[in-house]
PDB file of N, CA and C in Angstrom:
ATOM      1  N   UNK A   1     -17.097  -0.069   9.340  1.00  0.00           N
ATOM      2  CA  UNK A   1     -16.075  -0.181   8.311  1.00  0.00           C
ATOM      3  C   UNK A   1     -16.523  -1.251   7.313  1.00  0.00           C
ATOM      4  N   UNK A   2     -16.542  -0.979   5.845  1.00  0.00           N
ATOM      5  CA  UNK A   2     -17.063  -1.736   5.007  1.00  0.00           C
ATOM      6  C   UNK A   2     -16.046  -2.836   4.656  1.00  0.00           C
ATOM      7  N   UNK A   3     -16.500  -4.056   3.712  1.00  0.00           N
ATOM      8  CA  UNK A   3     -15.426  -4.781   3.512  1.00  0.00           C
ATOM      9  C   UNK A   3     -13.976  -4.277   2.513  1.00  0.00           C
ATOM     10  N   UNK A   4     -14.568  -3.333   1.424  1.00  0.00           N
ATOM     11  CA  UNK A   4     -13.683  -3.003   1.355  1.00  0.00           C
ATOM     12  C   UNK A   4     -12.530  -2.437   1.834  1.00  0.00           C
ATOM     13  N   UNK A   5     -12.512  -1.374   2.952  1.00  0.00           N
ATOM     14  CA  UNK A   5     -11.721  -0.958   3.871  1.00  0.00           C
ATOM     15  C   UNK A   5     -10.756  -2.106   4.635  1.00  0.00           C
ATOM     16  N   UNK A   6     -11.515  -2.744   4.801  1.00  0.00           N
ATOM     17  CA  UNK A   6     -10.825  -3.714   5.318  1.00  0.00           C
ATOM     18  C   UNK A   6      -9.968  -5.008   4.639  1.00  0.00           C
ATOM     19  N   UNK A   7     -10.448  -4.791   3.331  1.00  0.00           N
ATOM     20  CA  UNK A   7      -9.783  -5.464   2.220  1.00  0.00           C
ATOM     21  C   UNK A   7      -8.218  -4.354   1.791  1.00  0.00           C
ATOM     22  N   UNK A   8      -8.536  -3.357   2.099  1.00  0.00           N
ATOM     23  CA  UNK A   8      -7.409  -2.370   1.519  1.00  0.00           C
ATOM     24  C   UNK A   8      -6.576  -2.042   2.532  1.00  0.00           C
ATOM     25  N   UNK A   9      -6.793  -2.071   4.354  1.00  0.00           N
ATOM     26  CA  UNK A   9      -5.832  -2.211   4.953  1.00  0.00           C
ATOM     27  C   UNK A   9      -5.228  -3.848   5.140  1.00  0.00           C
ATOM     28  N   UNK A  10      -5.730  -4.845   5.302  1.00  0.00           N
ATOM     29  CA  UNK A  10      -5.206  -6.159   4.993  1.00  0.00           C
ATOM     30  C   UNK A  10      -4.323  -6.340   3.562  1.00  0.00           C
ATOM     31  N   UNK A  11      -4.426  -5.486   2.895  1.00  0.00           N
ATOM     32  CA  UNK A  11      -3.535  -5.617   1.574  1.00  0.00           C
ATOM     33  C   UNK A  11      -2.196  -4.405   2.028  1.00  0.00           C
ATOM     34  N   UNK A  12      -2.979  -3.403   2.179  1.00  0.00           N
ATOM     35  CA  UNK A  12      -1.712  -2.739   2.794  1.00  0.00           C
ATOM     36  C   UNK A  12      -0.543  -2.502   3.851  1.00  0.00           C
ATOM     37  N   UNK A  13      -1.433  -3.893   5.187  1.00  0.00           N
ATOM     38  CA  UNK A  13       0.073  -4.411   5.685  1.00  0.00           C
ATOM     39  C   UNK A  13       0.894  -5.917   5.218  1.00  0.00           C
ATOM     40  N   UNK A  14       0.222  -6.403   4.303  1.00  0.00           N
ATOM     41  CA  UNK A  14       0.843  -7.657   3.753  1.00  0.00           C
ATOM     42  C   UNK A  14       1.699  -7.051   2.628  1.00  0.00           C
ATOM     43  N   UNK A  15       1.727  -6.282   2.460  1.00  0.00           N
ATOM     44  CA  UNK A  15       2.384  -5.643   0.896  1.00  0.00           C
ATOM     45  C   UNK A  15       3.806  -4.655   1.395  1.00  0.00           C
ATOM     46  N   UNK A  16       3.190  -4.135   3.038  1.00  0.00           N
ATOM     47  CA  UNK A  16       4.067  -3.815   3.521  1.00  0.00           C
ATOM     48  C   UNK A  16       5.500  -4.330   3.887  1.00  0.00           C
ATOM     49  N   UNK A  17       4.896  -5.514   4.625  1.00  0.00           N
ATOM     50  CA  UNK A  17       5.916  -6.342   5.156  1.00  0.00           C
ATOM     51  C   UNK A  17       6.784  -7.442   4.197  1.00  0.00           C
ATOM     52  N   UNK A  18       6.507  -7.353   2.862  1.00  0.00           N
ATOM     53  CA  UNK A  18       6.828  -7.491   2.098  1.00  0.00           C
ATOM     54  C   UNK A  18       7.956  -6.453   1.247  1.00  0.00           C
ATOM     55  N   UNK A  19       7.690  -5.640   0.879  1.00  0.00           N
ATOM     56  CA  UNK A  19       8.241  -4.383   0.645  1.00  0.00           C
ATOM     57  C   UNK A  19       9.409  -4.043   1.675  1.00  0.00           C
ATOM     58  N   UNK A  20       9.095  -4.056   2.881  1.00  0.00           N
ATOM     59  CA  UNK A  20       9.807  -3.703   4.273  1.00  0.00           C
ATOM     60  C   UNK A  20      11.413  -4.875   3.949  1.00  0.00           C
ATOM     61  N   UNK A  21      10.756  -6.072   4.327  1.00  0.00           N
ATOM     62  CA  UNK A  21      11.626  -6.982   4.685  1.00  0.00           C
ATOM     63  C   UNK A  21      13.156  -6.446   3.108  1.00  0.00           C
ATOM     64  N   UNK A  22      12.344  -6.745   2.231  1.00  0.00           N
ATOM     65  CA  UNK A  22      13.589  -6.053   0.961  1.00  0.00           C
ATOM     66  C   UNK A  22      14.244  -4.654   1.272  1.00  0.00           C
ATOM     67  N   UNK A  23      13.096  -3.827   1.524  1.00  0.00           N
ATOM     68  CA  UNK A  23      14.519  -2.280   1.500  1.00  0.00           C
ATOM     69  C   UNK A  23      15.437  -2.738   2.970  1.00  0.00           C
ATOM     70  N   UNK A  24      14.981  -3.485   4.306  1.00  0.00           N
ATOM     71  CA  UNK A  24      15.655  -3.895   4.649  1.00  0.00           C
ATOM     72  C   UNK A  24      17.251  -4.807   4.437  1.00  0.00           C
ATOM     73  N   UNK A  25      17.002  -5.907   3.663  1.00  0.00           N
ATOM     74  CA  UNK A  25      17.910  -6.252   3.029  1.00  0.00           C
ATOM     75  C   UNK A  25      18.600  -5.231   1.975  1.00  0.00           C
ATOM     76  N   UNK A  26      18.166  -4.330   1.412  1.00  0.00           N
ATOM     77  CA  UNK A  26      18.814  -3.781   0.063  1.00  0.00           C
ATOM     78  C   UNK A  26      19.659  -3.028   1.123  1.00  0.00           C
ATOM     79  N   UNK A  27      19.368  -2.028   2.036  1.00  0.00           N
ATOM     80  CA  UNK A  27      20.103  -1.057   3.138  1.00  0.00           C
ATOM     81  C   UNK A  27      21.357  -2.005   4.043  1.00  0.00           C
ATOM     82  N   UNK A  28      20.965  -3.413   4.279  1.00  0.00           N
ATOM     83  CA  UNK A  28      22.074  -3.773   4.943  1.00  0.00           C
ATOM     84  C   UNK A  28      22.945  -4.117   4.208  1.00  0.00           C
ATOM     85  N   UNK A  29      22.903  -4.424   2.379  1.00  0.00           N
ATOM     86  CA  UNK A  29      23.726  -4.702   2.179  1.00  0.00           C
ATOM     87  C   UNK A  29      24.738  -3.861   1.272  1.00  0.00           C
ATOM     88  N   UNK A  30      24.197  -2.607   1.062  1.00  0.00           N
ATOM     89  CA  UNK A  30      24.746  -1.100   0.485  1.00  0.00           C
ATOM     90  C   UNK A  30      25.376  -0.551   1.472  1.00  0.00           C
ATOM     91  N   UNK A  31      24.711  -0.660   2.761  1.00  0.00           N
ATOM     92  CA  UNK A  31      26.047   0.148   3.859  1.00  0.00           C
ATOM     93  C   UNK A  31      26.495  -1.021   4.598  1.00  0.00           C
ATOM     94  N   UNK A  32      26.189  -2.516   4.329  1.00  0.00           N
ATOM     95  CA  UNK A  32      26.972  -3.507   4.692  1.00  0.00           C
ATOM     96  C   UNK A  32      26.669  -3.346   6.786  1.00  0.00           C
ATOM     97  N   UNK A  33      26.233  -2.508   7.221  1.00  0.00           N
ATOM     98  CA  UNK A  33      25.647  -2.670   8.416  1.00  0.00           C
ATOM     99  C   UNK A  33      24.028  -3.251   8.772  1.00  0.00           C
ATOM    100  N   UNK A  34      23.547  -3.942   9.443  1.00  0.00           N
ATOM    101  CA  UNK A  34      22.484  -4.251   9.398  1.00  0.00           C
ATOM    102  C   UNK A  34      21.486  -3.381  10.769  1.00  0.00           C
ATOM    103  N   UNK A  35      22.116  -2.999  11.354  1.00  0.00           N
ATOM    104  CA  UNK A  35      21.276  -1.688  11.686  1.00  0.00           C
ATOM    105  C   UNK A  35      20.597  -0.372  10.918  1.00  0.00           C
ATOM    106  N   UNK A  36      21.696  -0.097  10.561  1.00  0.00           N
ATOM    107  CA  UNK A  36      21.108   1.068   9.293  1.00  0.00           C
ATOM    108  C   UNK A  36      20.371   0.389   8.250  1.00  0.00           C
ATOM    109  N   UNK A  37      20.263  -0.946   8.048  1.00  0.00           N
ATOM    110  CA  UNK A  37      19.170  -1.825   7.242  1.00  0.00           C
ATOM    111  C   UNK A  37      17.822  -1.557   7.862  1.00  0.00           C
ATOM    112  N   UNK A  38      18.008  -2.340   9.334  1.00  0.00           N
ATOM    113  CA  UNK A  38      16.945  -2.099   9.900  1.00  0.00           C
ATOM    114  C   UNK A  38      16.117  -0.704  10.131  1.00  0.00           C
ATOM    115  N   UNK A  39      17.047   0.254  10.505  1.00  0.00           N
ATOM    116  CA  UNK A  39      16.383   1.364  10.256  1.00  0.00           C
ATOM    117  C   UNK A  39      15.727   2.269   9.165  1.00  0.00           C
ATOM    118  N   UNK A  40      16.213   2.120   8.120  1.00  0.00           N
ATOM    119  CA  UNK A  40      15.785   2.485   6.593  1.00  0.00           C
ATOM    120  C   UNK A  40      14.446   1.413   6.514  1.00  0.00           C
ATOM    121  N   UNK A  41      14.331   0.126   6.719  1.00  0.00           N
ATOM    122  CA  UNK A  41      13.112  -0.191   7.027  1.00  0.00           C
ATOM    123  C   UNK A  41      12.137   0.146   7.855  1.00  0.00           C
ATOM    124  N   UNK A  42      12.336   0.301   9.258  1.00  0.00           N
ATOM    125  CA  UNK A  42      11.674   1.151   9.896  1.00  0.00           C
ATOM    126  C   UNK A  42      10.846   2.287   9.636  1.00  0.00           C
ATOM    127  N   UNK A  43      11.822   3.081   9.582  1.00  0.00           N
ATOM    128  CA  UNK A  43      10.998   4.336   8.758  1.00  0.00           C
ATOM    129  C   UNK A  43      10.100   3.865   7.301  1.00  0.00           C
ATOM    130  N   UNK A  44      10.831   3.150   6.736  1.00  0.00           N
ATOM    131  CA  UNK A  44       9.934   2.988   5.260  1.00  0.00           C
ATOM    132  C   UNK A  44       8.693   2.180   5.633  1.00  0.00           C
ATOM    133  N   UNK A  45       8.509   1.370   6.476  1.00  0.00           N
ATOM    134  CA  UNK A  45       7.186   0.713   6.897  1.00  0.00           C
ATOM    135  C   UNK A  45       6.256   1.428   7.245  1.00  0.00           C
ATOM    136  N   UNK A  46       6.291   3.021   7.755  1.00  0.00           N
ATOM    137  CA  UNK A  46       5.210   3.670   8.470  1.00  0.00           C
ATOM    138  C   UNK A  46       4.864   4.905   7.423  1.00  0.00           C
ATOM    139  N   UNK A  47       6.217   4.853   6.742  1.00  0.00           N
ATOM    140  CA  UNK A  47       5.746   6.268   5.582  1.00  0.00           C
ATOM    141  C   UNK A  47       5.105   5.612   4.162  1.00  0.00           C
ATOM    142  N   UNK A  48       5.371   4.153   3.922  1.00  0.00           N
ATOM    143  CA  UNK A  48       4.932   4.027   2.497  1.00  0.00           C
ATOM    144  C   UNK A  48       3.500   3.140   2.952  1.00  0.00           C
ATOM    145  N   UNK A  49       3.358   2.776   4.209  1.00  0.00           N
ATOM    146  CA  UNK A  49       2.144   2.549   4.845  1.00  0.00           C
ATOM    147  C   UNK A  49       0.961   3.133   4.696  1.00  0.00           C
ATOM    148  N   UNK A  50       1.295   4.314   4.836  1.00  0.00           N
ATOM    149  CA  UNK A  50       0.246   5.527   5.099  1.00  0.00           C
ATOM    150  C   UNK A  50       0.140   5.737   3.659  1.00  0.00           C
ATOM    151  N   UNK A  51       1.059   5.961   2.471  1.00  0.00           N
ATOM    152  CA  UNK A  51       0.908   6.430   1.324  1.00  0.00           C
ATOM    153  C   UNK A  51       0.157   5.511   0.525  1.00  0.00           C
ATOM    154  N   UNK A  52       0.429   4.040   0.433  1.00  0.00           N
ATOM    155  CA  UNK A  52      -0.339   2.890   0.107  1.00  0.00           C
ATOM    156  C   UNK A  52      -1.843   2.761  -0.384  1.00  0.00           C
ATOM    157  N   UNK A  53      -2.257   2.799   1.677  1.00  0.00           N
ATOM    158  CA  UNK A  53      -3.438   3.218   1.772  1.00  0.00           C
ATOM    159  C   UNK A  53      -4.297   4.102   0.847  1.00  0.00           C
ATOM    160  N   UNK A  54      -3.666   5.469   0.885  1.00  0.00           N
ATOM    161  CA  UNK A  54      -4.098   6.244   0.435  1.00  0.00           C
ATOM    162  C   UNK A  54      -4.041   6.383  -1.461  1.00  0.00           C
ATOM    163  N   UNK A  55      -3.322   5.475  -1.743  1.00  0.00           N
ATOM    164  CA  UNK A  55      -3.632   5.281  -2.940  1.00  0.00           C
ATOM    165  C   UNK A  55      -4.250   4.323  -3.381  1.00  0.00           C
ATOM    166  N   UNK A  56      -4.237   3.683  -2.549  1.00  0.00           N
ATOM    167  CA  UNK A  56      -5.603   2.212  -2.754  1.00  0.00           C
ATOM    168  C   UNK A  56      -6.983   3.071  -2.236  1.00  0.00           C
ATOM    169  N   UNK A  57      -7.173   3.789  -1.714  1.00  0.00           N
ATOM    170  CA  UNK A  57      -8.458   4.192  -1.496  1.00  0.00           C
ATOM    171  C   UNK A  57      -8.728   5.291  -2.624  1.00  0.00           C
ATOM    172  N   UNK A  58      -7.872   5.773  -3.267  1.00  0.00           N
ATOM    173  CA  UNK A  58      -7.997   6.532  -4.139  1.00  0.00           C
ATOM    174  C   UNK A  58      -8.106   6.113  -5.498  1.00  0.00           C
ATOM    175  N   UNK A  59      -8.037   4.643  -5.890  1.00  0.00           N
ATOM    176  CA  UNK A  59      -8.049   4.275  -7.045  1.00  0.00           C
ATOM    177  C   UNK A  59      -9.529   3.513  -6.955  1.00  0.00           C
ATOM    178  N   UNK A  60      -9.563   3.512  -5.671  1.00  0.00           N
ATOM    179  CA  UNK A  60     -11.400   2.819  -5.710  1.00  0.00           C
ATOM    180  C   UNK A  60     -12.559   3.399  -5.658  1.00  0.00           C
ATOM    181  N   UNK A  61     -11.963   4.779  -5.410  1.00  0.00           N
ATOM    182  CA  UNK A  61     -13.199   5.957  -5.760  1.00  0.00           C
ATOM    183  C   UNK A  61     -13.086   5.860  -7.216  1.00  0.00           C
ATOM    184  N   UNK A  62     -12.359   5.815  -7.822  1.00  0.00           N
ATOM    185  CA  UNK A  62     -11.930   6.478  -9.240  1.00  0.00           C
ATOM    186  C   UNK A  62     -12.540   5.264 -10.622  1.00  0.00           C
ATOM    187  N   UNK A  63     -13.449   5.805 -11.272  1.00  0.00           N
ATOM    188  CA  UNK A  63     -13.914   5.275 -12.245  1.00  0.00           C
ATOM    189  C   UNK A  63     -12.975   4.396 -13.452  1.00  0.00           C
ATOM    190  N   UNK A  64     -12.009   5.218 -13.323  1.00  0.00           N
ATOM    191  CA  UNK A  64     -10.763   4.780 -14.165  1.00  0.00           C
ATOM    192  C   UNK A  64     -10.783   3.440 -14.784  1.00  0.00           C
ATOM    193  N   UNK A  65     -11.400   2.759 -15.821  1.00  0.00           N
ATOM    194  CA  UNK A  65     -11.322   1.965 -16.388  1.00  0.00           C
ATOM    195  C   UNK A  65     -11.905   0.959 -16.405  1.00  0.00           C
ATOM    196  N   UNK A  66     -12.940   1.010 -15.574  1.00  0.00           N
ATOM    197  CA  UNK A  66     -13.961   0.382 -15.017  1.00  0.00           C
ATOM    198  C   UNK A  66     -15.586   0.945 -15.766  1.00  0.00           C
ATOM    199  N   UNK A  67     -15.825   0.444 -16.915  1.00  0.00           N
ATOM    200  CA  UNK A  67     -17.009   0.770 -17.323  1.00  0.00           C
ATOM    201  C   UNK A  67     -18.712  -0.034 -16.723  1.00  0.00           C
ATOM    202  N   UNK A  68     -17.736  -1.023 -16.472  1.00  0.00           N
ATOM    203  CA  UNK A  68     -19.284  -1.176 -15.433  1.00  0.00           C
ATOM    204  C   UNK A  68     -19.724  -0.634 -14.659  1.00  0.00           C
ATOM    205  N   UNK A  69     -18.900  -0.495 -13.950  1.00  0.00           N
ATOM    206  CA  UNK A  69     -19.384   0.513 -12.348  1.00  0.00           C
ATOM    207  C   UNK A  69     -19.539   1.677 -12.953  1.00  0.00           C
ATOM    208  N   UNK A  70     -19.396   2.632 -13.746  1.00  0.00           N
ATOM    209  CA  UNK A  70     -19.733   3.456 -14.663  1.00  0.00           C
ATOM    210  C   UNK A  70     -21.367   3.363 -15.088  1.00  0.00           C
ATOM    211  N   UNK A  71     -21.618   2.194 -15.887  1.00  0.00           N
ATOM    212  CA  UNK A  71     -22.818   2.164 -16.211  1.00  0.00           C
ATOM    213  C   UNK A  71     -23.963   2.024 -15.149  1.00  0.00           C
ATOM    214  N   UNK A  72     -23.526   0.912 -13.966  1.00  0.00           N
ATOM    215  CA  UNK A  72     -24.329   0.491 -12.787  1.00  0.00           C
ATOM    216  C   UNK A  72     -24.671   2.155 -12.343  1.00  0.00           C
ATOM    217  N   UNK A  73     -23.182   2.963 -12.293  1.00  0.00           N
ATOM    218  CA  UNK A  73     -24.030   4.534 -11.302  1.00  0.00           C
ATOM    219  C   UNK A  73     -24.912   5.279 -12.033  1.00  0.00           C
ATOM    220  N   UNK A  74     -24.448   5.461 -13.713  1.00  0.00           N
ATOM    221  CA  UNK A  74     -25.531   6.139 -14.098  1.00  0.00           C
ATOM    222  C   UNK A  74     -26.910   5.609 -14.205  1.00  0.00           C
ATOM    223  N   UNK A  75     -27.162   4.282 -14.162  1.00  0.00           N
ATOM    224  CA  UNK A  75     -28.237   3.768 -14.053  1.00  0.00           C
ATOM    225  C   UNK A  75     -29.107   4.071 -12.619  1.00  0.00           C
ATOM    226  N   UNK A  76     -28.619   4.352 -11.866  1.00  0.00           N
ATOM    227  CA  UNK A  76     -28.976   4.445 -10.586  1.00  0.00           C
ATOM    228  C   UNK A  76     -29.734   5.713 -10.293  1.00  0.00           C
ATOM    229  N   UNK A  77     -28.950   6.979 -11.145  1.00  0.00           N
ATOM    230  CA  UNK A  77     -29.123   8.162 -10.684  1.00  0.00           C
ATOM    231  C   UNK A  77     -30.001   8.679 -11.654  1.00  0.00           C
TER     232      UNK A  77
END
């Protein structure tokens, strides 16, 4: 596993639990129960987890705005 990978899941559970801890709070205090807080977090920790990821790995394939790394590949090839 390269460093990046490991730079993009270390960002994607710190960002999590970040993210988490708020829809937590936002859910306990819209249905005023803090179970159904906790649970709306729950679930949101493992589904926007996975989605995260996958968009952090997808923006680092992606040339998108990045003209160096642009120039570095065609130079290469």
């Amino acid at each position: 596993m390269d460093n990046s990978v490991k730079r993009h899941i270390a960002k994607t559970i710190t960002w999590r639990v970040i993210g988490t801890i708020d829809t937590m709070f936002i859910g306990w205090f819209v249905s005023g129960d803090i179970t159904i807080g906790l649970s709306i977090g729950g679930f949101e920790l493992i589904s926007k987890m996975g989605l995260y990821y996958l968009h952090e790995r997808a923006w680092y394939k992606s040339n998108f705005g990045l003209t160096d790394r642009k120039s570095k590949t065609n130079d290469l090839e």
